[in-house]
Each structure stands twice: as C-alpha cells, then as structure tokens.
C-alpha atoms as a PDB file:
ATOM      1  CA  UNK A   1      12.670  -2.723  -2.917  1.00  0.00           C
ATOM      2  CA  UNK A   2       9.571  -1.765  -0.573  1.00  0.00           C
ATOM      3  CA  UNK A   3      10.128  -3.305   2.707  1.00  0.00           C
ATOM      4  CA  UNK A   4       7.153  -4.827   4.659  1.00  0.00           C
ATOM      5  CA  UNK A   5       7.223  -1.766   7.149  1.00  0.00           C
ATOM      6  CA  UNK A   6       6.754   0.774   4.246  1.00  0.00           C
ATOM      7  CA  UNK A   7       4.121  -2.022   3.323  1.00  0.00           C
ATOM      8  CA  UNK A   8       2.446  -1.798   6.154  1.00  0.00           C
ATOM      9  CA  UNK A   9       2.467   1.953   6.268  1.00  0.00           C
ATOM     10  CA  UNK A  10       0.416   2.172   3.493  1.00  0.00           C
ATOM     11  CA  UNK A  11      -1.612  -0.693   3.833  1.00  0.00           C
ATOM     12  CA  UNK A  12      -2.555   1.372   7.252  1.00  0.00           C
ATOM     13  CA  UNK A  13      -3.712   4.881   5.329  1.00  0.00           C
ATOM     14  CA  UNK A  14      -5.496   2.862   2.682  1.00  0.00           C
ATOM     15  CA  UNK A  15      -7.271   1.126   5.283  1.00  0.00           C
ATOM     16  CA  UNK A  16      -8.083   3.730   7.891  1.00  0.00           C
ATOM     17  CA  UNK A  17      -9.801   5.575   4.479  1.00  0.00           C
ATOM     18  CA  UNK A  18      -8.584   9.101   5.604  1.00  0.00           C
ATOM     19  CA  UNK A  19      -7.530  10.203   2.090  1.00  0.00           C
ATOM     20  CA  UNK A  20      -7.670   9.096  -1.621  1.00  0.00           C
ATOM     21  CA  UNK A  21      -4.766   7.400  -2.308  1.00  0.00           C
ATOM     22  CA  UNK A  22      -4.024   9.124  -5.295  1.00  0.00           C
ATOM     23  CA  UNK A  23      -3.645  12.100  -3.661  1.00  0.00           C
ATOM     24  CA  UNK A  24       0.296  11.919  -2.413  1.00  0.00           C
ATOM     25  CA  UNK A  25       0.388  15.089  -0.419  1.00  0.00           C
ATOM     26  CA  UNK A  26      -2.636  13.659   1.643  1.00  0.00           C
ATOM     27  CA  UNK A  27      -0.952  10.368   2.187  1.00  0.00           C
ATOM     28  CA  UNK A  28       2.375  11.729   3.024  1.00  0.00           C
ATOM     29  CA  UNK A  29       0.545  14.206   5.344  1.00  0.00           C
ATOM     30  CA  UNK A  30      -0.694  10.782   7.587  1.00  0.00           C
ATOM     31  CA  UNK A  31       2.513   9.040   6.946  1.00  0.00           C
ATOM     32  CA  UNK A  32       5.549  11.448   5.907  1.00  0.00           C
ATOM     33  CA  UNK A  33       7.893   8.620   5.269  1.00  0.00           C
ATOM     34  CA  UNK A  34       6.119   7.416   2.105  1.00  0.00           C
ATOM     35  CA  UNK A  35       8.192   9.552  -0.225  1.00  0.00           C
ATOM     36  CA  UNK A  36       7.005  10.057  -4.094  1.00  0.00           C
ATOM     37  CA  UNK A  37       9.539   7.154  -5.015  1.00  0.00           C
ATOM     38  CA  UNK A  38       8.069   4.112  -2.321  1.00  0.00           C
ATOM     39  CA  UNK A  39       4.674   5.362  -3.573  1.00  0.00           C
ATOM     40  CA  UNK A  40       5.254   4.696  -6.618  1.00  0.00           C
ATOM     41  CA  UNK A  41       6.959   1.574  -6.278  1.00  0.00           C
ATOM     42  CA  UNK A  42       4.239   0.349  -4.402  1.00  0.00           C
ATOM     43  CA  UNK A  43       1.593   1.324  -6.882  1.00  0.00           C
ATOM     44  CA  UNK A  44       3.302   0.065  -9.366  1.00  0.00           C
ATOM     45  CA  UNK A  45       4.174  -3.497  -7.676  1.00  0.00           C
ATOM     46  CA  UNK A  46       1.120  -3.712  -5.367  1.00  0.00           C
ATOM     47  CA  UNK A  47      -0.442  -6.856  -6.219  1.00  0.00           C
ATOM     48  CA  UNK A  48       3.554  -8.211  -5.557  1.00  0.00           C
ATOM     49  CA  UNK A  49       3.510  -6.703  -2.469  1.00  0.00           C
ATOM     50  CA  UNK A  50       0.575  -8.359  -1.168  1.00  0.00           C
ATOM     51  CA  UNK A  51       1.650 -11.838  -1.990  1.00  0.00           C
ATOM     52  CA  UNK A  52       4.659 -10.956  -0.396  1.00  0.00           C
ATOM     53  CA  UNK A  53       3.731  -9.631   2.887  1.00  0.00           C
ATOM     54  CA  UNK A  54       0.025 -10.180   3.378  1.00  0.00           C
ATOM     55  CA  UNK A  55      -1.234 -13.380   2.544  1.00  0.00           C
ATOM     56  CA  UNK A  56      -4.835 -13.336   4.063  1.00  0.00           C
ATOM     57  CA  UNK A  57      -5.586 -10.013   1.922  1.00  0.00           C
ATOM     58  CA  UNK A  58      -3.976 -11.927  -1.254  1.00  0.00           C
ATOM     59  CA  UNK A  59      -6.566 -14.516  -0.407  1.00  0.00           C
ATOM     60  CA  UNK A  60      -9.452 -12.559  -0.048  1.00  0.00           C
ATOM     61  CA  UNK A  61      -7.961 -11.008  -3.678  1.00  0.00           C
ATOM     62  CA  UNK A  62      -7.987 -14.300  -5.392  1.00  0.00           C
ATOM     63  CA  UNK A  63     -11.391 -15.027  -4.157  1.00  0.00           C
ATOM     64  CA  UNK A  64     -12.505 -12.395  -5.585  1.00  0.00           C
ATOM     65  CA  UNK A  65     -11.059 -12.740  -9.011  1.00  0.00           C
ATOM     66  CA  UNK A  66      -8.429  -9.942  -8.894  1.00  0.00           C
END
C-alpha cells in the first residue's frame, strides 16, 4: 500500500517537471526513496491514489473528463 508521504513524494517530482517520469533512475535520483516497487504501485494505482490523498487534483481530473 503507497502511503500519502510516498504520495506526496512523487506528486512533488512530477510537479517540479525535473525529469520524465518514466525514466526511474531520474526520479529516484530527486527522490531515492521511490524504489522500483512504490513506482510501480503508484503507476499502476494512480488515479486511486489521487482520490485518496488529493482531492482538489481529483477534481480538477474529473473536470476534465479523466
């Protein structure tokens, strides 16, 4: 289970548009706690994990039709 701090984490390098975020190396270069398996997880449960933990973005995601 991803917990709102490893969330957040990645929320913060997709944000701050430093890297693709396909690119793992590049993201765990920014944020070295993301291993291969929370990556994953998070890719694979990300629209989850913004209902969960960031309900404004979710929002903005159902406005536009995502």
């Amino acid at each position: 289970m991803i917990t709102k701090e490893q969330y957040r984490a990645y929320e913060g390098v997709r944000r701050s548009g430093v890297c693709n975020m396909f690119d793992w190396e590049a993201i765990q270069s920014v944020h070295p706690k993301l291993t291969d398996a929370i990556l994953g997880e998070i890719m694979r449960t990300y629209r989850e994990l913004v209902r969960q933990y960031d309900p404004k973005r979710n929002k903005e995601l159902e406005k536009a039709g995502r």
